[in-house]
PDB file of N, CA and C in Angstrom:
ATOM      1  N   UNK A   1       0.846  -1.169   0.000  1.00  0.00           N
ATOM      2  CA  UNK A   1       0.000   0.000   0.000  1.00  0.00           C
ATOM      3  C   UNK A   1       0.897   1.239   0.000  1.00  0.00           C
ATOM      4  N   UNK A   2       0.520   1.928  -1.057  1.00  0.00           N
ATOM      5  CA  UNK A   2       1.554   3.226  -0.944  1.00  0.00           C
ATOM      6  C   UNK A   2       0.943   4.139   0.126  1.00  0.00           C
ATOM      7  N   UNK A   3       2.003   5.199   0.470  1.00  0.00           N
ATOM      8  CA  UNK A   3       1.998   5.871   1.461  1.00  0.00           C
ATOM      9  C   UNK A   3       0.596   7.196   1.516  1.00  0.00           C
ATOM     10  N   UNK A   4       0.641   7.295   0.330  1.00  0.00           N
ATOM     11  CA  UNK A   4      -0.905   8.579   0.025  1.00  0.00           C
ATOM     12  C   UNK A   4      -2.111   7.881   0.608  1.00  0.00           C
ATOM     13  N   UNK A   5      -2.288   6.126  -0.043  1.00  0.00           N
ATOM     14  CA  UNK A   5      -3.537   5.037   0.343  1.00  0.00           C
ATOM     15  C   UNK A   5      -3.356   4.823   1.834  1.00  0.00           C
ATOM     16  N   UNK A   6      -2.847   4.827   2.455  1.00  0.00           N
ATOM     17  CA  UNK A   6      -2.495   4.913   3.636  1.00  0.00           C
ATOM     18  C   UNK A   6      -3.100   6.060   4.682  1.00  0.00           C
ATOM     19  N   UNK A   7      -2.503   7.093   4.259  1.00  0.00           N
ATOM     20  CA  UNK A   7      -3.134   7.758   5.030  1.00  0.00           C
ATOM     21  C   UNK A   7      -4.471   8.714   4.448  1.00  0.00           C
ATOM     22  N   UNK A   8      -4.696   8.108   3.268  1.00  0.00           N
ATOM     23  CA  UNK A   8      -5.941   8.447   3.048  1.00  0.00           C
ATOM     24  C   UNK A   8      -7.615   6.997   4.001  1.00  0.00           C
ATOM     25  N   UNK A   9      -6.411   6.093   4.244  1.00  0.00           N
ATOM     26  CA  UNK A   9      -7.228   5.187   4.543  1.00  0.00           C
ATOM     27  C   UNK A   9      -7.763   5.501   5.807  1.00  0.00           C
ATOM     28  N   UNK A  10      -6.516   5.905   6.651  1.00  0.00           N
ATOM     29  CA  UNK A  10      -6.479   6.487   8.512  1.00  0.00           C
ATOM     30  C   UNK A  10      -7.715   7.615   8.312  1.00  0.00           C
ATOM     31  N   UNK A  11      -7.450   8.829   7.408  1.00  0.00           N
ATOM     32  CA  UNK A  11      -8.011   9.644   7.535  1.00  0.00           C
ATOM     33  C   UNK A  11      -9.931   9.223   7.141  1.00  0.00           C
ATOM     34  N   UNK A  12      -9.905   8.429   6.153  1.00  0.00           N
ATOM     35  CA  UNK A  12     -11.286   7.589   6.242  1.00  0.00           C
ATOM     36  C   UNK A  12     -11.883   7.365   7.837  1.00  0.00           C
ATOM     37  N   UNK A  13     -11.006   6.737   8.191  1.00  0.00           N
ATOM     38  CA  UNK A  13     -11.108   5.708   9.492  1.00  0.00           C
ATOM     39  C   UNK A  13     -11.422   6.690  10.249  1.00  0.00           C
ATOM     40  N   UNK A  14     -10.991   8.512  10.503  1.00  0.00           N
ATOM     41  CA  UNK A  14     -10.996   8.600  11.727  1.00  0.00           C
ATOM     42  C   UNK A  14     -12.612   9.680  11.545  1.00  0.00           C
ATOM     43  N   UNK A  15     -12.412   9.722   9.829  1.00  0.00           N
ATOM     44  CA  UNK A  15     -13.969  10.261   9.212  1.00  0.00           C
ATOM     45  C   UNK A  15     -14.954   9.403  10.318  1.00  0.00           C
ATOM     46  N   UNK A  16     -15.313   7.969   9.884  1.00  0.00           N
ATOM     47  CA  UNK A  16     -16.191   7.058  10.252  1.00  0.00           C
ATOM     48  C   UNK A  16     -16.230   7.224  11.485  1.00  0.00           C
ATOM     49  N   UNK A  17     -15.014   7.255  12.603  1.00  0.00           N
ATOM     50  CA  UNK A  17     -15.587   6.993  13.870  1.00  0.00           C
ATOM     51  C   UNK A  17     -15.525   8.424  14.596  1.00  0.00           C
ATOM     52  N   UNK A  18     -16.020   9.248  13.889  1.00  0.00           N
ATOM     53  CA  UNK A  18     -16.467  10.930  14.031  1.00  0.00           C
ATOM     54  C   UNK A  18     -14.730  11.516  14.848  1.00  0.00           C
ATOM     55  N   UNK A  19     -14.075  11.756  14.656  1.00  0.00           N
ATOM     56  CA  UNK A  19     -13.277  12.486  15.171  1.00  0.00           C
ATOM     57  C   UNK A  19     -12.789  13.554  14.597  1.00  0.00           C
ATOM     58  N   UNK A  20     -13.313  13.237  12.962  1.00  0.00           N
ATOM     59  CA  UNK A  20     -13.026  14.304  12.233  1.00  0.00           C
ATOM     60  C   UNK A  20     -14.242  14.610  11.233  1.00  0.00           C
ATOM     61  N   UNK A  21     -13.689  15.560  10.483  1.00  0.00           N
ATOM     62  CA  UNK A  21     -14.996  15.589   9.554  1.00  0.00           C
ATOM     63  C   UNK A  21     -14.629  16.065   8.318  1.00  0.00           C
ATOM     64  N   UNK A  22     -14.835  16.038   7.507  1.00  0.00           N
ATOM     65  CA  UNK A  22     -14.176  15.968   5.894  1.00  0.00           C
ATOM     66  C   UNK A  22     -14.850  17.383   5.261  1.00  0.00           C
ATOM     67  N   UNK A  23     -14.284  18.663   4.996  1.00  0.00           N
ATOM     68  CA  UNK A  23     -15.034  19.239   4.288  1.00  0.00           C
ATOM     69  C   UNK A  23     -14.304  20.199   3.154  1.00  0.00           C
ATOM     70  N   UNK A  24     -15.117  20.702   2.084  1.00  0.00           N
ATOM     71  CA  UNK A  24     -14.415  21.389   0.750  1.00  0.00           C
ATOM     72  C   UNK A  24     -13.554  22.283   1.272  1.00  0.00           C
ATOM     73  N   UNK A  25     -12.337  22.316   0.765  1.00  0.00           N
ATOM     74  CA  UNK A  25     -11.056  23.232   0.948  1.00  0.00           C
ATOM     75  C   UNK A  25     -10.999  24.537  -0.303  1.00  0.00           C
ATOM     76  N   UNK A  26     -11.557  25.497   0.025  1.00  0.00           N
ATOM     77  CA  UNK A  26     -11.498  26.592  -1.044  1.00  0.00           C
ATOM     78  C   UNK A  26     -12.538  26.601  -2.016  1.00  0.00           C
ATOM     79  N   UNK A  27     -13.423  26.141  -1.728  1.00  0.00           N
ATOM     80  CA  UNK A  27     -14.671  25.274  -2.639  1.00  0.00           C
ATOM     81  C   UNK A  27     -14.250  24.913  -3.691  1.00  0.00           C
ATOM     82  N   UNK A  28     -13.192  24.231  -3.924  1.00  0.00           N
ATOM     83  CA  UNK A  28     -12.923  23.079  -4.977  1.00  0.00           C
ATOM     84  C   UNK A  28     -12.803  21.968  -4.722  1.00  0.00           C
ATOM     85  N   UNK A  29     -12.007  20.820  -5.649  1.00  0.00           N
ATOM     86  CA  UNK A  29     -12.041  19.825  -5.268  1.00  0.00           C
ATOM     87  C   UNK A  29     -11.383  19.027  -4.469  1.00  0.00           C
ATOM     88  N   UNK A  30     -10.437  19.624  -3.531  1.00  0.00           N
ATOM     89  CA  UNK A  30      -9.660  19.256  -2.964  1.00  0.00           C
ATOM     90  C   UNK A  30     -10.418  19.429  -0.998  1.00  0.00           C
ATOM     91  N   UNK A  31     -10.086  18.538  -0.433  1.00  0.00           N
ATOM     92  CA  UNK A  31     -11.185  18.473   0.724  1.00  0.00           C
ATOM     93  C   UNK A  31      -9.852  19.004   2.250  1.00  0.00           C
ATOM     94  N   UNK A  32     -10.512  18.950   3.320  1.00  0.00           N
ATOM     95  CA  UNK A  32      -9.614  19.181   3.974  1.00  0.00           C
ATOM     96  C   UNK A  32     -10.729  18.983   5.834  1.00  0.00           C
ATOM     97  N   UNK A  33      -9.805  18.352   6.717  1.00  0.00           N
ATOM     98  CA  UNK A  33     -10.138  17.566   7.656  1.00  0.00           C
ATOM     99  C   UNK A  33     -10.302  18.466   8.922  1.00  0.00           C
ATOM    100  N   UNK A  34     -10.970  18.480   9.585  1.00  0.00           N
ATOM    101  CA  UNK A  34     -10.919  19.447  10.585  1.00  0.00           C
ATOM    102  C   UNK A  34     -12.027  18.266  12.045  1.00  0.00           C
ATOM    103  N   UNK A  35     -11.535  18.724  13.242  1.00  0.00           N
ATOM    104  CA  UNK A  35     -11.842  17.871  14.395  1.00  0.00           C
ATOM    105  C   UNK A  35     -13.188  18.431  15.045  1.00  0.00           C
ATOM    106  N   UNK A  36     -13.887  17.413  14.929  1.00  0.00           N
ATOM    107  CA  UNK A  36     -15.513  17.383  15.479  1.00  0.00           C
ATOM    108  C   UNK A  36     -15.486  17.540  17.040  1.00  0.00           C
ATOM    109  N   UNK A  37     -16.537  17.984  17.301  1.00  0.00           N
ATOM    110  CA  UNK A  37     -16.055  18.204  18.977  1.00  0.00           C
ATOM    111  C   UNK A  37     -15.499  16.591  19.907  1.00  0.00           C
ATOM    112  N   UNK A  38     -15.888  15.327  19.264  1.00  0.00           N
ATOM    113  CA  UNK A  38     -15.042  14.096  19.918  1.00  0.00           C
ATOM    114  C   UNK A  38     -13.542  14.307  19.320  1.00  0.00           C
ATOM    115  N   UNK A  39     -13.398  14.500  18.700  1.00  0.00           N
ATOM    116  CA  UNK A  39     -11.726  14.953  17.795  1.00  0.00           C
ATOM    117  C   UNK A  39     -11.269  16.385  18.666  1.00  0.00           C
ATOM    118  N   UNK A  40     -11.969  17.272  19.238  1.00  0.00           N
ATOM    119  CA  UNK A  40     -11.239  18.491  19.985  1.00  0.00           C
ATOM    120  C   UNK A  40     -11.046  17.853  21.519  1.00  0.00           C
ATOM    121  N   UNK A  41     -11.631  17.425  21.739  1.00  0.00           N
ATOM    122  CA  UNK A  41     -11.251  16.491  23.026  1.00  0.00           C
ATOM    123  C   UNK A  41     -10.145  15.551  23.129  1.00  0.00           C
ATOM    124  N   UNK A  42      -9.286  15.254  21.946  1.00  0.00           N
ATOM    125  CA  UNK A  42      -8.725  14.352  21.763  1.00  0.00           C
ATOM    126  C   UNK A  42      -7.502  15.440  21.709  1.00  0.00           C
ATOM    127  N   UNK A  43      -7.238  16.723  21.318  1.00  0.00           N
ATOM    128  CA  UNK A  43      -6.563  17.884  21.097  1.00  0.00           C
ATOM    129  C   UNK A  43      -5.047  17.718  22.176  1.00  0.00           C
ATOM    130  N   UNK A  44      -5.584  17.404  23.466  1.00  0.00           N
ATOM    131  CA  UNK A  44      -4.656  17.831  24.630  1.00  0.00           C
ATOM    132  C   UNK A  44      -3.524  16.462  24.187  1.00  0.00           C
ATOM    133  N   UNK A  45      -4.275  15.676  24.376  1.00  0.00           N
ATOM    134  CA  UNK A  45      -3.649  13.891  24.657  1.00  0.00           C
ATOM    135  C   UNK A  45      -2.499  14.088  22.907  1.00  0.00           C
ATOM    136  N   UNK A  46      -2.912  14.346  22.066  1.00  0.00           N
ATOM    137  CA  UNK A  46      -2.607  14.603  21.084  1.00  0.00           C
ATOM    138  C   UNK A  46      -1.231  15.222  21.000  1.00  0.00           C
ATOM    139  N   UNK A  47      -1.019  16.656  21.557  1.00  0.00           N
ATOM    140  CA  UNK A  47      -0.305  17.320  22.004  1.00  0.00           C
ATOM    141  C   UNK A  47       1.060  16.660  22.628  1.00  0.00           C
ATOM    142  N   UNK A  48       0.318  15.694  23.804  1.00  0.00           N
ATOM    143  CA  UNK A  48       1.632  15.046  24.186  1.00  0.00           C
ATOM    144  C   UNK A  48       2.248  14.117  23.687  1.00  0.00           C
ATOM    145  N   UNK A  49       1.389  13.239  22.947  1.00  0.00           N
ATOM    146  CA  UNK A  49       1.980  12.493  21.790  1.00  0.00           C
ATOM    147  C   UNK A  49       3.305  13.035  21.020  1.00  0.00           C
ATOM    148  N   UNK A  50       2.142  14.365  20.521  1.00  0.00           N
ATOM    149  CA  UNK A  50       3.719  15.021  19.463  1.00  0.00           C
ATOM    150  C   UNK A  50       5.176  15.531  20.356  1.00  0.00           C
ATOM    151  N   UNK A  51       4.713  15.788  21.479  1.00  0.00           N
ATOM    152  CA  UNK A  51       5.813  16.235  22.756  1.00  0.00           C
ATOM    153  C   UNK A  51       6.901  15.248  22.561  1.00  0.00           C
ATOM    154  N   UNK A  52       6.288  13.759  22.699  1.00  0.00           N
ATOM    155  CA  UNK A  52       6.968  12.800  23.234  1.00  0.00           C
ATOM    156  C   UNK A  52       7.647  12.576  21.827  1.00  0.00           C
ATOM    157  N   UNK A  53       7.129  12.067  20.366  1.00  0.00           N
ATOM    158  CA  UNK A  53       7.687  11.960  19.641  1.00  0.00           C
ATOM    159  C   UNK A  53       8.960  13.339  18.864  1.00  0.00           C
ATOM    160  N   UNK A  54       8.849  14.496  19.707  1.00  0.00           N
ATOM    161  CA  UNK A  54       9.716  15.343  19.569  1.00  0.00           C
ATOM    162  C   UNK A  54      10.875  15.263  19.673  1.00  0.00           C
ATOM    163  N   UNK A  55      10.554  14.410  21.234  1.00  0.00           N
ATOM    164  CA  UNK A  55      11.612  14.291  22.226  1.00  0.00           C
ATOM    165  C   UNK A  55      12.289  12.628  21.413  1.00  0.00           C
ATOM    166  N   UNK A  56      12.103  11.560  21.259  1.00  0.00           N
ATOM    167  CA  UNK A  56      12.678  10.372  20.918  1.00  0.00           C
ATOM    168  C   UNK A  56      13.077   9.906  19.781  1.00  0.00           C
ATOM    169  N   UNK A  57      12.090  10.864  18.652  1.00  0.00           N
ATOM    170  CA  UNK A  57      11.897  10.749  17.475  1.00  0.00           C
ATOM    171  C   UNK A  57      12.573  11.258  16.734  1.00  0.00           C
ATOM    172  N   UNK A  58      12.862  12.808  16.559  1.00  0.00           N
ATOM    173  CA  UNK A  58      13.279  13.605  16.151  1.00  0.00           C
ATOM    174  C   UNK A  58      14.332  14.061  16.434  1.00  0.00           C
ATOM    175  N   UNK A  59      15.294  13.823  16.937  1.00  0.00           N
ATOM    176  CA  UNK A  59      16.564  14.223  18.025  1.00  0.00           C
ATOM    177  C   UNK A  59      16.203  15.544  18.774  1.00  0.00           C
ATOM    178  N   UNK A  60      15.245  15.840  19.721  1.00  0.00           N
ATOM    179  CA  UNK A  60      14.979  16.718  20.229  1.00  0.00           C
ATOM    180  C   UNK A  60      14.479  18.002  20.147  1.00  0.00           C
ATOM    181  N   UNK A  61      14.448  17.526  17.952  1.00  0.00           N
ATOM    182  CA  UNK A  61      13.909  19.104  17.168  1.00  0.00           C
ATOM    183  C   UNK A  61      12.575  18.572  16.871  1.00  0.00           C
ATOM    184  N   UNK A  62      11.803  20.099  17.523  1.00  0.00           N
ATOM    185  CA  UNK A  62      10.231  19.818  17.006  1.00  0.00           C
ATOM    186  C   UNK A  62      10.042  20.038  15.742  1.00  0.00           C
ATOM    187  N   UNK A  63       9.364  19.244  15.095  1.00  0.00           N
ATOM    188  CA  UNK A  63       9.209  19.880  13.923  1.00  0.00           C
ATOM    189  C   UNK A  63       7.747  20.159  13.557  1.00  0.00           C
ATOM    190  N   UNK A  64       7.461  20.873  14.856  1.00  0.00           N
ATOM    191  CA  UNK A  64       6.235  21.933  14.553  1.00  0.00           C
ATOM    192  C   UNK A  64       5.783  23.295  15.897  1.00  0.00           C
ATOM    193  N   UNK A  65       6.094  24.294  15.579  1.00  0.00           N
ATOM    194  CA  UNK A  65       6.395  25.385  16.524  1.00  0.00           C
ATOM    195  C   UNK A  65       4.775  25.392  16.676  1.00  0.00           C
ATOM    196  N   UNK A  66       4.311  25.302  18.026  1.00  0.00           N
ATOM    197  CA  UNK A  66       2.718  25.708  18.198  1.00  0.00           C
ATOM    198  C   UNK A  66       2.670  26.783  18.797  1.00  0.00           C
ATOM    199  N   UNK A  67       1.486  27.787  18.147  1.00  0.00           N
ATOM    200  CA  UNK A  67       1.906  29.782  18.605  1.00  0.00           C
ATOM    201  C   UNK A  67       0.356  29.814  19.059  1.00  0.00           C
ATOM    202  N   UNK A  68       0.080  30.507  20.270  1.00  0.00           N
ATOM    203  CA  UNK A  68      -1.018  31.254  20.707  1.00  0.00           C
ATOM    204  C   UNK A  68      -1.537  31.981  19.638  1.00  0.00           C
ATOM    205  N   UNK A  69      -2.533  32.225  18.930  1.00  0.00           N
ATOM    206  CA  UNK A  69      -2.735  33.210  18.024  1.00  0.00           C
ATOM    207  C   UNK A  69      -3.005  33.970  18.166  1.00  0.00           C
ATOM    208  N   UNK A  70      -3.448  34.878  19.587  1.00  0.00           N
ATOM    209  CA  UNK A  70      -3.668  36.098  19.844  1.00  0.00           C
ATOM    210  C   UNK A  70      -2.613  37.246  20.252  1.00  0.00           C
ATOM    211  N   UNK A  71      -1.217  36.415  20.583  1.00  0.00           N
ATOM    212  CA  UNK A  71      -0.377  36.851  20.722  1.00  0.00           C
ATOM    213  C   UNK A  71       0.515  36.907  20.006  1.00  0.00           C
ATOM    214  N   UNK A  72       0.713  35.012  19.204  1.00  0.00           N
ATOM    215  CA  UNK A  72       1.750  35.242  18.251  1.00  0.00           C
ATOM    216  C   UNK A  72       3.285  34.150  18.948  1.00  0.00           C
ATOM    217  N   UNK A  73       3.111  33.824  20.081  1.00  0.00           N
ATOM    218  CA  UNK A  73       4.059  33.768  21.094  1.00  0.00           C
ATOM    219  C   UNK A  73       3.720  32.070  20.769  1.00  0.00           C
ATOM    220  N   UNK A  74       4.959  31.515  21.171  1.00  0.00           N
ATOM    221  CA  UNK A  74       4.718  29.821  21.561  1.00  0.00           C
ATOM    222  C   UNK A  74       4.246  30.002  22.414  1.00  0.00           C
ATOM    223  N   UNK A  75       3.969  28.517  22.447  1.00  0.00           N
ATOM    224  CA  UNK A  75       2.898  28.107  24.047  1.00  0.00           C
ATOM    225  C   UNK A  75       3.827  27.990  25.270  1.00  0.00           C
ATOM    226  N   UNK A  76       4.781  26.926  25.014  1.00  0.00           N
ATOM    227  CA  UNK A  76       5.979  27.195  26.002  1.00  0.00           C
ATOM    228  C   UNK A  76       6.205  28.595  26.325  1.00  0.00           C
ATOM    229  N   UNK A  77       6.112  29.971  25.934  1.00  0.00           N
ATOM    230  CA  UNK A  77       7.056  31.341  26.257  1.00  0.00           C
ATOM    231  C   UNK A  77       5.538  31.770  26.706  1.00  0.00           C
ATOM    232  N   UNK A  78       4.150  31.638  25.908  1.00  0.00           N
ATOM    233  CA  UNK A  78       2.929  32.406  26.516  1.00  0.00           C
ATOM    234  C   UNK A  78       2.226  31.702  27.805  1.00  0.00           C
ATOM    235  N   UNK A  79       2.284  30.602  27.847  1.00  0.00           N
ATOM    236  CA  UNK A  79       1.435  30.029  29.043  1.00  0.00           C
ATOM    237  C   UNK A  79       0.561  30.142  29.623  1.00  0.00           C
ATOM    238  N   UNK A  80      -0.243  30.387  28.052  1.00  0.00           N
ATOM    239  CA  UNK A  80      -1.366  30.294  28.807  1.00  0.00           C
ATOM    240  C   UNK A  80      -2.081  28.938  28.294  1.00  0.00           C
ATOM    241  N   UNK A  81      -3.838  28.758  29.055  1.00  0.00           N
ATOM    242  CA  UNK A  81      -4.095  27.425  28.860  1.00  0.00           C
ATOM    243  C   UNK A  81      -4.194  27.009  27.187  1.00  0.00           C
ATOM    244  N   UNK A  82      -3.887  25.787  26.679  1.00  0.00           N
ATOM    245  CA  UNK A  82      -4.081  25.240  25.501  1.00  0.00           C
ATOM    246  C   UNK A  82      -5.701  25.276  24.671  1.00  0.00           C
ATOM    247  N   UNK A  83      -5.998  25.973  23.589  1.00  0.00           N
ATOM    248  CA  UNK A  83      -7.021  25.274  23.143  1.00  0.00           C
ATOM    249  C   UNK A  83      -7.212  25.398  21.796  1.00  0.00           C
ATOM    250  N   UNK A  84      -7.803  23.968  21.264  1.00  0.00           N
ATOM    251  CA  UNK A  84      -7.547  23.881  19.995  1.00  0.00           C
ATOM    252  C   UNK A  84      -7.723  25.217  18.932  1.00  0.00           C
ATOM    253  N   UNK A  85      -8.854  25.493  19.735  1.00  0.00           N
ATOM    254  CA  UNK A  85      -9.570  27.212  18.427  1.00  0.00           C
ATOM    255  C   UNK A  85      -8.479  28.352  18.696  1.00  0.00           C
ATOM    256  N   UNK A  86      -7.409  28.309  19.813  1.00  0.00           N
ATOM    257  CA  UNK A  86      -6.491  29.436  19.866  1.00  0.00           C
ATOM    258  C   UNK A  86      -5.193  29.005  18.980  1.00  0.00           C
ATOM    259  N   UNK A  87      -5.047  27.717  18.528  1.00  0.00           N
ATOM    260  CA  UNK A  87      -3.664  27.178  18.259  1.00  0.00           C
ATOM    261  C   UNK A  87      -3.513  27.984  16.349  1.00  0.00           C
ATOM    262  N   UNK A  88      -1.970  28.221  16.360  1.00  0.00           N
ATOM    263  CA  UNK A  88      -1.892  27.892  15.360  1.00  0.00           C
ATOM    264  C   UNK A  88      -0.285  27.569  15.172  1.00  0.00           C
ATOM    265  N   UNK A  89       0.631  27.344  14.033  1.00  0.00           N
ATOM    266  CA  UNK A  89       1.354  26.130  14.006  1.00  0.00           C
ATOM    267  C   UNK A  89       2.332  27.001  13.088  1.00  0.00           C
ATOM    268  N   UNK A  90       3.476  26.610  12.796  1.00  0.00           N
ATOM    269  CA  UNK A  90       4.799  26.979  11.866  1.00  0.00           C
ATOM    270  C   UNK A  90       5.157  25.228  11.772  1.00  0.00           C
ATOM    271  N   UNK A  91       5.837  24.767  10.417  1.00  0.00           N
ATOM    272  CA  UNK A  91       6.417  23.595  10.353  1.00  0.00           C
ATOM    273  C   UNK A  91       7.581  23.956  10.109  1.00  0.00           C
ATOM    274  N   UNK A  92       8.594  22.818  10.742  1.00  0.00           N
ATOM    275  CA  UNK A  92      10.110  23.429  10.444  1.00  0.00           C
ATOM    276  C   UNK A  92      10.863  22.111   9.683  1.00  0.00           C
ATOM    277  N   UNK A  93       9.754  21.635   8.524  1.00  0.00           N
ATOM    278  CA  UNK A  93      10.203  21.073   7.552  1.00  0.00           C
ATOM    279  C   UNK A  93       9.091  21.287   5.990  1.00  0.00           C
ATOM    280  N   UNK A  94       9.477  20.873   5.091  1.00  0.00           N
ATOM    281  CA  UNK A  94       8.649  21.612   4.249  1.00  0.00           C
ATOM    282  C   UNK A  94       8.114  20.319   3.816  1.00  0.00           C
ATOM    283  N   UNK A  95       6.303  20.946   3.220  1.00  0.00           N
ATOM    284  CA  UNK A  95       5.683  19.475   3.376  1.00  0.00           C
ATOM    285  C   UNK A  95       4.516  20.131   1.888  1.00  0.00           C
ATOM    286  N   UNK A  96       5.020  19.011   1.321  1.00  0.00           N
ATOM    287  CA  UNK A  96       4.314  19.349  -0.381  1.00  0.00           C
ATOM    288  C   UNK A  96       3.644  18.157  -0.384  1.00  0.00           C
ATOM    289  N   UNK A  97       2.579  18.834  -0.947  1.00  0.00           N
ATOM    290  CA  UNK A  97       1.272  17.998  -1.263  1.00  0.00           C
ATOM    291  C   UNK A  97       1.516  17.057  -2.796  1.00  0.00           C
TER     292      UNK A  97
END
């Protein structure tokens, strides 16, 4: 199974058991996934996942800066509480569709 069928398959999977929800990206044909309120609950646990795979995975480089959006600031430097509708993200690898 190539790697696109793959995670087009997960992303099926996590369609079906509501965690996400599938909808038009720019109103064309290209779709794009966003987390149903059982999928925003899942947000925190999520978080530490990527923490942990930061830390073991990656040699200690995140490769995704998460910023408060009202400030602009990481979460580590702003501290304040986490939530999914405040997050937004920088990748520090480049990722083509």
């Amino acid at each position: 199974m190539s790697r696109a069928s793959s995670l087009a398959d997960r992303l099926a999977r996590l369609v079906q058991a509501g965690v996400l929800r599938k909808v038009p990206f720019n109103a064309g044909e290209r779709f794009e996934y966003r987390f149903t309120e059982i999928g925003l609950d899942l947000y925190k646990p999520m978080l530490v996942m990527m923490a942990w795979g930061d830390r073991w995975l990656s040699d200690g480089k995140p490769t995704m800066r998460l910023r408060h959006k009202a400030c602009g600031q990481d979460f580590s430097e702003c501290k304040k509480p986490i939530s999914s509708k405040d997050t937004d993200y920088i990748l520090r690898y480049p990722f083509d569709l």
